[in-house]
C-alpha atoms as a PDB file:
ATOM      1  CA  UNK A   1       9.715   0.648  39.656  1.00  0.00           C
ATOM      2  CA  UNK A   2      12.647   1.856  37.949  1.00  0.00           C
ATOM      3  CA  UNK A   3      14.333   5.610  38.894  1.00  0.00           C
ATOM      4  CA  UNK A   4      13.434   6.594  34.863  1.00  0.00           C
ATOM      5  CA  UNK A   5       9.626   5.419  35.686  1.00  0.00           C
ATOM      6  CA  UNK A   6       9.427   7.287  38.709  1.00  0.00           C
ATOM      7  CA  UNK A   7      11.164  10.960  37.492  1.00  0.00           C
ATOM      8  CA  UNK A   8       8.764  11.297  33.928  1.00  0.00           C
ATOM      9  CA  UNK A   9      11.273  10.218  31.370  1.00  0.00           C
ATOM     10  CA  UNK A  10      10.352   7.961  28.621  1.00  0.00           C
ATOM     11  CA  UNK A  11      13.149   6.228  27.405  1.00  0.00           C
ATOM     12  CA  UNK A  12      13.175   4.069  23.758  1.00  0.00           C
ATOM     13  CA  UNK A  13      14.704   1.137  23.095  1.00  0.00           C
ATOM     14  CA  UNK A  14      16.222   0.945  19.197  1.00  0.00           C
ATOM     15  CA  UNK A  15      18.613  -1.143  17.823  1.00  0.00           C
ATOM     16  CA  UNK A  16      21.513   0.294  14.757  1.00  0.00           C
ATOM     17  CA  UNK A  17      20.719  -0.264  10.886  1.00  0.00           C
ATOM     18  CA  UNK A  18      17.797  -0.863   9.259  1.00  0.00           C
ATOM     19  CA  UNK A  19      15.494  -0.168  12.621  1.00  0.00           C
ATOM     20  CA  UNK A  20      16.732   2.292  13.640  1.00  0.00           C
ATOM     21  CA  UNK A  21      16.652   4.385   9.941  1.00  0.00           C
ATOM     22  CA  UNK A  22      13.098   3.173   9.210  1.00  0.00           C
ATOM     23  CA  UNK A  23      11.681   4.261  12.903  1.00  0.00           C
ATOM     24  CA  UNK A  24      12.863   7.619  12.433  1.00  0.00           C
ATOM     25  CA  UNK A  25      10.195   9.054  10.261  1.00  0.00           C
ATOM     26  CA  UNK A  26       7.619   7.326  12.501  1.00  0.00           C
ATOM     27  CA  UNK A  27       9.305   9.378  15.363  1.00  0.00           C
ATOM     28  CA  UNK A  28       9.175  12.411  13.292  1.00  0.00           C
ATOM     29  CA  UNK A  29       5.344  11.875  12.894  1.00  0.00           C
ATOM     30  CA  UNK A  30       5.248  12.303  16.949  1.00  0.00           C
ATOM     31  CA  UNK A  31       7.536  15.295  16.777  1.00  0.00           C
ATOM     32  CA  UNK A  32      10.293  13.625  17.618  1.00  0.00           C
ATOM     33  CA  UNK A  33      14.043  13.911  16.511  1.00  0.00           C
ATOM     34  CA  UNK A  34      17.144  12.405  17.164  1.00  0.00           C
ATOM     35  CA  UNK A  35      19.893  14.150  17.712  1.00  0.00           C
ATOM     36  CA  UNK A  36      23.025  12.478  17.274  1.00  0.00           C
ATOM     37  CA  UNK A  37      23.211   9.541  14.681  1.00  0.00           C
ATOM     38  CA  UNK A  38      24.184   5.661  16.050  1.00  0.00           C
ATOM     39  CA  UNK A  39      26.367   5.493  13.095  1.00  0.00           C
ATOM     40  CA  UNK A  40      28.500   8.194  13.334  1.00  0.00           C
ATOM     41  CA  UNK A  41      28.314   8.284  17.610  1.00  0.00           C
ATOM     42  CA  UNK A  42      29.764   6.362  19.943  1.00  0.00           C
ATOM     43  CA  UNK A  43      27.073   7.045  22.650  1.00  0.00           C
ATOM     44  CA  UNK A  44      24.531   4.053  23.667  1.00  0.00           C
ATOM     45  CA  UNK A  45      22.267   7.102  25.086  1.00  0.00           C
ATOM     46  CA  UNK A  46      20.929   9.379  22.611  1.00  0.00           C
ATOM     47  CA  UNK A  47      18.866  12.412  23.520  1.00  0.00           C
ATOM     48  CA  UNK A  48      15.797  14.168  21.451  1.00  0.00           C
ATOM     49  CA  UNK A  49      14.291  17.124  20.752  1.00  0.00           C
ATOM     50  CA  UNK A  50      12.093  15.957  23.773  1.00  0.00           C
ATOM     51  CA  UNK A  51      14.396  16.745  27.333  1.00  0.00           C
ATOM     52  CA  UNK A  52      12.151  13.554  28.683  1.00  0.00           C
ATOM     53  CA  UNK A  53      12.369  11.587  25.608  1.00  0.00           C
ATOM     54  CA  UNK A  54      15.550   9.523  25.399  1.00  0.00           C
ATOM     55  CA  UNK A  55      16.951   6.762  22.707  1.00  0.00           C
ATOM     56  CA  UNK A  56      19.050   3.817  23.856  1.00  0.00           C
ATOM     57  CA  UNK A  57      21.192   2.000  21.204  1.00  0.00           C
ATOM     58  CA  UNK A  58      20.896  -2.082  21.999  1.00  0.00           C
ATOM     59  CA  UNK A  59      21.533  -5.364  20.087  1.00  0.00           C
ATOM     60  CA  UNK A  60      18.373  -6.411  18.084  1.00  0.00           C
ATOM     61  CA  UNK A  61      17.702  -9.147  20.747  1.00  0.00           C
ATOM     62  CA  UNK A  62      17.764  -7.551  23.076  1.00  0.00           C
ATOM     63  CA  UNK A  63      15.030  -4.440  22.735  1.00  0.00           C
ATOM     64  CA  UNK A  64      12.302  -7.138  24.053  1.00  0.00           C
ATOM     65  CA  UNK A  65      14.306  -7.564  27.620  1.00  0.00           C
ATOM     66  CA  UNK A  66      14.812  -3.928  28.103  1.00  0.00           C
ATOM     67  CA  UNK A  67      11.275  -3.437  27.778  1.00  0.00           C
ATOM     68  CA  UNK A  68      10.027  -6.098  29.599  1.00  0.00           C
ATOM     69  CA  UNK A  69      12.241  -5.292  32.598  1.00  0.00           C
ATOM     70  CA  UNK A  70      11.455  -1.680  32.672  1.00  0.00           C
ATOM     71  CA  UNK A  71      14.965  -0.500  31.411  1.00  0.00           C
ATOM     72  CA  UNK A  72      13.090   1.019  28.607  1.00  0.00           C
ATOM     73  CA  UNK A  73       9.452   2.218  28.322  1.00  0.00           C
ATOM     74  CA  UNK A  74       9.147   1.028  24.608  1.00  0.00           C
ATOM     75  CA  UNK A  75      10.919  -0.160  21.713  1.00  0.00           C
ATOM     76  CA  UNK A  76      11.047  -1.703  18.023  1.00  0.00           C
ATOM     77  CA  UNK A  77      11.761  -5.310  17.616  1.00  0.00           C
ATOM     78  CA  UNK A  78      11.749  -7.655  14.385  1.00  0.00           C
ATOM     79  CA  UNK A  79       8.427 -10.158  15.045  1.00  0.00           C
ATOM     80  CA  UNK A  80      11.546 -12.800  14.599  1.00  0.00           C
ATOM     81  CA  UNK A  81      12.782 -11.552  17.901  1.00  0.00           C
ATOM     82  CA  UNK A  82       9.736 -11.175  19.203  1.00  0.00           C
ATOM     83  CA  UNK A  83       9.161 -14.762  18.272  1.00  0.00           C
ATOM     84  CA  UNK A  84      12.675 -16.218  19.993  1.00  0.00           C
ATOM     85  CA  UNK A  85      11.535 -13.837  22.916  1.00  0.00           C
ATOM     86  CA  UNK A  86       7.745 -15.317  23.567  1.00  0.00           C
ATOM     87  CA  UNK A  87       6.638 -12.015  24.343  1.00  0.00           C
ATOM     88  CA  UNK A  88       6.178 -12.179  27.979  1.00  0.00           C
ATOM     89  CA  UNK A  89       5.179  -9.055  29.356  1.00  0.00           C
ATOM     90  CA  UNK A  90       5.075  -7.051  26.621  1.00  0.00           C
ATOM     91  CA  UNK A  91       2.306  -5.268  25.152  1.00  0.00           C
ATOM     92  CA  UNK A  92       2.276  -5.095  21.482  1.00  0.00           C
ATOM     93  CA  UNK A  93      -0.002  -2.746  20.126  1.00  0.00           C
ATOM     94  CA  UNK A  94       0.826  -1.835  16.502  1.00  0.00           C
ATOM     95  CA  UNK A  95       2.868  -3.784  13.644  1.00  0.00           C
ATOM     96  CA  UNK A  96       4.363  -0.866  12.171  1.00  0.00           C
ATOM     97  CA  UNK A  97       5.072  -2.079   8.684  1.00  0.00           C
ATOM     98  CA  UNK A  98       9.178  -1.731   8.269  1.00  0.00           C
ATOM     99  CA  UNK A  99      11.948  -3.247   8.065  1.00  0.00           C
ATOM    100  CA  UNK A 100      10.339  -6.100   6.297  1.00  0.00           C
ATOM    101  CA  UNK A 101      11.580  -9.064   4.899  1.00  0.00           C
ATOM    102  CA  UNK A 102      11.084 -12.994   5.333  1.00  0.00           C
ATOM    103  CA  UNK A 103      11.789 -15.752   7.328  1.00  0.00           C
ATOM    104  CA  UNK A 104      12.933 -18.839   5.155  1.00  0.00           C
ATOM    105  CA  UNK A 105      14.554 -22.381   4.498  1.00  0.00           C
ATOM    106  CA  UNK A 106      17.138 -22.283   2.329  1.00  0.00           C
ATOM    107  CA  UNK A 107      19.780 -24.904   0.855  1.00  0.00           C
ATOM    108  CA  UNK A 108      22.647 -25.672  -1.154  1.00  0.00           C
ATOM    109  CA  UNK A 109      21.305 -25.571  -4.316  1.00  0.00           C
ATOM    110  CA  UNK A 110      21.792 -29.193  -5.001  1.00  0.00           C
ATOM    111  CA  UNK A 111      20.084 -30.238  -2.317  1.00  0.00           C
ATOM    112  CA  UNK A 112      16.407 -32.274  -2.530  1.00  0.00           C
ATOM    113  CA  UNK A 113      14.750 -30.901   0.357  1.00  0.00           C
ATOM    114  CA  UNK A 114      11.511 -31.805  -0.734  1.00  0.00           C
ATOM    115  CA  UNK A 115      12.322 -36.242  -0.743  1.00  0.00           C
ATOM    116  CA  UNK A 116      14.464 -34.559   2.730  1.00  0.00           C
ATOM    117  CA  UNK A 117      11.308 -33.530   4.267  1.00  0.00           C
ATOM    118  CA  UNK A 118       8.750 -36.370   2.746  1.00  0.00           C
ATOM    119  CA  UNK A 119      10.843 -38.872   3.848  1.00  0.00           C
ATOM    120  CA  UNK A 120      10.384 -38.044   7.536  1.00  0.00           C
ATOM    121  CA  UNK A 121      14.483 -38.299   7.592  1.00  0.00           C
ATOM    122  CA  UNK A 122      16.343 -36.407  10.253  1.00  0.00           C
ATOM    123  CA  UNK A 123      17.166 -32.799   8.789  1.00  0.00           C
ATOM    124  CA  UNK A 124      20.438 -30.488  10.489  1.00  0.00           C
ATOM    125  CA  UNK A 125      19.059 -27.123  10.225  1.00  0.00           C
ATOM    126  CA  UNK A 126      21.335 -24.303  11.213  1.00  0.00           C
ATOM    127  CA  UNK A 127      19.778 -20.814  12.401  1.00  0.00           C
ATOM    128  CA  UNK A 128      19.911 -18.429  14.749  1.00  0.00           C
ATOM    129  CA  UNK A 129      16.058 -19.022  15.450  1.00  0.00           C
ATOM    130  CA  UNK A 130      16.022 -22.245  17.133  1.00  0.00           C
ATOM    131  CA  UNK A 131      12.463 -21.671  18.749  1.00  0.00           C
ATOM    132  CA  UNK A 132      11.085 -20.687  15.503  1.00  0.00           C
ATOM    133  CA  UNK A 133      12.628 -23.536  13.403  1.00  0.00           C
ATOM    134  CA  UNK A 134      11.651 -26.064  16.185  1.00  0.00           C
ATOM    135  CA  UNK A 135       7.799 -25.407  15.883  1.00  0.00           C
ATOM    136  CA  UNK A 136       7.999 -25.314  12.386  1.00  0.00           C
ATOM    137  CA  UNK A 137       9.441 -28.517  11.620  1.00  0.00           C
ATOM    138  CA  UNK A 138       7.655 -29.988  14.399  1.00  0.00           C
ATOM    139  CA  UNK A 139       4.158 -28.389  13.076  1.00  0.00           C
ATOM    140  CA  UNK A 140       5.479 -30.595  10.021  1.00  0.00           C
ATOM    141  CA  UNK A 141       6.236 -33.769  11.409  1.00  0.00           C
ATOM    142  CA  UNK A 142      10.060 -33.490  10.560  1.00  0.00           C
ATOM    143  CA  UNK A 143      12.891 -34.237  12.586  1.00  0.00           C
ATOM    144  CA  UNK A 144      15.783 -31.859  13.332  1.00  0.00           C
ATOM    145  CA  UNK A 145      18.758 -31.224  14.907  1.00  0.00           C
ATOM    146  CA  UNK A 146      19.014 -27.575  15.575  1.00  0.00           C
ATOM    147  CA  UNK A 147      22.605 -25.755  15.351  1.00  0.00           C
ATOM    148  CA  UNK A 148      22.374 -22.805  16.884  1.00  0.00           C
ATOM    149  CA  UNK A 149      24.374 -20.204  15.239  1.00  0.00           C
ATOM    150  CA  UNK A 150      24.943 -16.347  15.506  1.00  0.00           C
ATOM    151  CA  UNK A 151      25.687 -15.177  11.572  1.00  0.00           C
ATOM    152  CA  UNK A 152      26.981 -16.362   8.613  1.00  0.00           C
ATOM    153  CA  UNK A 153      24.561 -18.355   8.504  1.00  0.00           C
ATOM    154  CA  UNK A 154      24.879 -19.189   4.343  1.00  0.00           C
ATOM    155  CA  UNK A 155      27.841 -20.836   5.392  1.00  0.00           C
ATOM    156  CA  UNK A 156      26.758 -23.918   7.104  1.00  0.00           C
ATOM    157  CA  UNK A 157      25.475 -26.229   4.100  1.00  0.00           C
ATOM    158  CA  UNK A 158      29.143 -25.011   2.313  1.00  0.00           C
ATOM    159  CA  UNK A 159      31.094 -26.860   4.801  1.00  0.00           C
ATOM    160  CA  UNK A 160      28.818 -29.791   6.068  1.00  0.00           C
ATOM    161  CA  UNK A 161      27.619 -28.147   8.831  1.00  0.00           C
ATOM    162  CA  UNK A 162      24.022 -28.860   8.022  1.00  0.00           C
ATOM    163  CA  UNK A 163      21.909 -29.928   5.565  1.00  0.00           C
ATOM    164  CA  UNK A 164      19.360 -26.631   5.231  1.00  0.00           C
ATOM    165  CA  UNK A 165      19.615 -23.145   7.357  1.00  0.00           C
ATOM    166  CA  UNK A 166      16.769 -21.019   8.742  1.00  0.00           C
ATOM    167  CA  UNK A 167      16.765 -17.574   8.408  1.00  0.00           C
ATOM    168  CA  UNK A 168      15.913 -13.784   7.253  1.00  0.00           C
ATOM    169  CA  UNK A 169      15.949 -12.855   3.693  1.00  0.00           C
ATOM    170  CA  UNK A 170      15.656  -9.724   1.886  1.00  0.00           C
ATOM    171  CA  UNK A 171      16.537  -9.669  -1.214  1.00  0.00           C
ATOM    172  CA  UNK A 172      17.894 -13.036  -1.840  1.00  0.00           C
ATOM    173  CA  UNK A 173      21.448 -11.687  -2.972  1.00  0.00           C
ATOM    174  CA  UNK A 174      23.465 -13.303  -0.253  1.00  0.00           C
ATOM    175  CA  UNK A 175      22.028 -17.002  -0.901  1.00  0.00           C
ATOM    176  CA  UNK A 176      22.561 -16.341  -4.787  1.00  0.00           C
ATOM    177  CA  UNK A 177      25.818 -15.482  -3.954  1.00  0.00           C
ATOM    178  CA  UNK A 178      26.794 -18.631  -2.263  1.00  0.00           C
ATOM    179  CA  UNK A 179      24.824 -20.625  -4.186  1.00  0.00           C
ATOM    180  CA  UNK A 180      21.853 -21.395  -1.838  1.00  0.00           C
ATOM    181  CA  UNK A 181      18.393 -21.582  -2.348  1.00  0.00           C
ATOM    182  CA  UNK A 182      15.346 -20.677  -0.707  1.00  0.00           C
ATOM    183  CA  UNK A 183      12.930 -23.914  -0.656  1.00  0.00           C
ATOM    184  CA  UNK A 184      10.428 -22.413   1.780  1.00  0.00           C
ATOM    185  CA  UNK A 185       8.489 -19.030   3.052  1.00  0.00           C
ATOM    186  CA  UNK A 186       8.371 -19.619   6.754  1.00  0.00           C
ATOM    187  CA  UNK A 187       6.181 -16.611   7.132  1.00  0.00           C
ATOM    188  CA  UNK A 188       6.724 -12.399   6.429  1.00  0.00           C
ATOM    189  CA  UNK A 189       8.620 -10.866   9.217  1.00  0.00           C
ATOM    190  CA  UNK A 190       8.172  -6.670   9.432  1.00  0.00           C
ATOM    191  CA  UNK A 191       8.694  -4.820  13.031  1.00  0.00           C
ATOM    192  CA  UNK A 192       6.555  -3.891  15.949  1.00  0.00           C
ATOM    193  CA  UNK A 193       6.159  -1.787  18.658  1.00  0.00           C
ATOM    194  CA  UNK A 194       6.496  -3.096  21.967  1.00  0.00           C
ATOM    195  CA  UNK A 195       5.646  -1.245  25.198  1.00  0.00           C
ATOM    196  CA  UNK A 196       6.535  -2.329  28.938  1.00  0.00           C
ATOM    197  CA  UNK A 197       2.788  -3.071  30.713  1.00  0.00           C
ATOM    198  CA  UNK A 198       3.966  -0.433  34.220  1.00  0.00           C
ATOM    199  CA  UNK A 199       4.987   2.062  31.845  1.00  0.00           C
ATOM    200  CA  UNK A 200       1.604   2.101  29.829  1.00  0.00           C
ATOM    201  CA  UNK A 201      -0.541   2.176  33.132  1.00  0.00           C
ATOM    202  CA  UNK A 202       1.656   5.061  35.008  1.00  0.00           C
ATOM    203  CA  UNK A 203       2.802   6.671  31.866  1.00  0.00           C
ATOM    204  CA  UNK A 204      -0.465   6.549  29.767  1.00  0.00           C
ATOM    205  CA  UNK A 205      -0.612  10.348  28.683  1.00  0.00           C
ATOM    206  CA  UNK A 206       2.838  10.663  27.640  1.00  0.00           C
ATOM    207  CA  UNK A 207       2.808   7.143  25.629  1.00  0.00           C
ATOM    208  CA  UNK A 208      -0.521   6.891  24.126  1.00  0.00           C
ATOM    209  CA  UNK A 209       0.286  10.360  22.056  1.00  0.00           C
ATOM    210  CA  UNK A 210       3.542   8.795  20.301  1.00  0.00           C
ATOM    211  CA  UNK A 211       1.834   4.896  19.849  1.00  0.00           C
ATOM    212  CA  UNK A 212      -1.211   6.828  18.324  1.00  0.00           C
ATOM    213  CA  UNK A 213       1.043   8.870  15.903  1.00  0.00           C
ATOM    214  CA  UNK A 214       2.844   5.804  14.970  1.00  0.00           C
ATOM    215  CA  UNK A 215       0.240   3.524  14.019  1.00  0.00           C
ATOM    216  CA  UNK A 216      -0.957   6.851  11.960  1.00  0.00           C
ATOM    217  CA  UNK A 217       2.482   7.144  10.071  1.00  0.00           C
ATOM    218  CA  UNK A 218       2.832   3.429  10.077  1.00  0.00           C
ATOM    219  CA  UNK A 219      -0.563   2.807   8.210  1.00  0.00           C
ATOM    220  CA  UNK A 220      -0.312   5.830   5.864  1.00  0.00           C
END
């Protein structure tokens, strides 16, 4: 059992950006607010209106292993993280309906991915989801060679890298841009709440409160 577990104090994993912004209002439904801003702060701790509720600022990827390992008693994390993650030990009680967008293939926009795919040939897909990409391909009977990558993703089929790239989309501006496009809607991707098992059994009546306010606010 961690020291925060032990002394009362919740503690909430959030990453910067989009996350972060869109939680907010869900935290606001609890009575919660933040007070300092990642954006403008420097600090990795950030305390509430709440003396026991705390914030801590991580990378994306790495809200699921804070929670899991009882750093933090819950968080928000992409389902594509969740995904790349498996999961383990988590509990995931709500999706809470933001930061939406969708995982996808894309390629240079010359490219015939769909005699690619038919023809069983081997495909280089680059992508930051390698777990993700591998079931789906496999699920489709297509070889690949993964390249694992960690951004700039669009640039990959540019240079030769690979042939077609996996990964988040929005609004489609960036592949316009560089003059990819997307040949296929892996599935919708919005964010979730995840909460660390311990934490839900010996913290029950401080937790349940702010999950039941945010599946309220997330489902209005």
């Amino acid at each position: 059992m961690t020291p925060q577990q032990l002394n009362g104090q919740l503690t909430l994993a959030l990453s910067k950006g989009r996350i972060f912004e869109e939680t907010l209002p869900l935290l606001e439904a609890a009575g919660i607010t933040v007070t300092e801003n990642p954006e403008t702060s420097r600090k990795l701790i950030l305390s509430t209106n709440d003396p026991l509720l705390r914030v801590i600022i991580v990378r994306a990827s790495d809200v699921p292993t804070y929670v899991q390992h009882g750093a933090a008693d819950f968080g928000v994390a992409g389902k594509d993280v969740l995904l790349e993650h498996g999961g383990e030990g988590l509990y995931q009680p709500i999706d809470l309906n933001i930061a939406k967008c969708r995982m996808s293939v894309a390629v240079s926009a010359g490219f015939d991915y769909a005699s690619a795919v038919k023809q069983g040939a081997r495909l280089r897909v680059a992508t930051k989801y390698t777990e993700t990409a591998r079931q789906h391909f496999a699920a489709k009977g297509v070889h690949v060679d993964l390249i694992k990558l960690y951004g700039s993703m669009e640039l990959a089929p540019l240079v030769g890298l690979s042939d077609a790239i996996v990964d988040l989309v929005s609004t489609g501006s960036t592949l316009k841009a560089n003059k990819l496009v997307e040949v296929e809607h892996m599935m919708d991707i919005s964010s979730r709440l995840v909460v660390n098992q311990a934490a839900l059994k010996l913290k029950r009546e401080r937790l349940q409160p702010i999950i039941d306010a945010f599946e309220r606010a997330s489902h209005r």
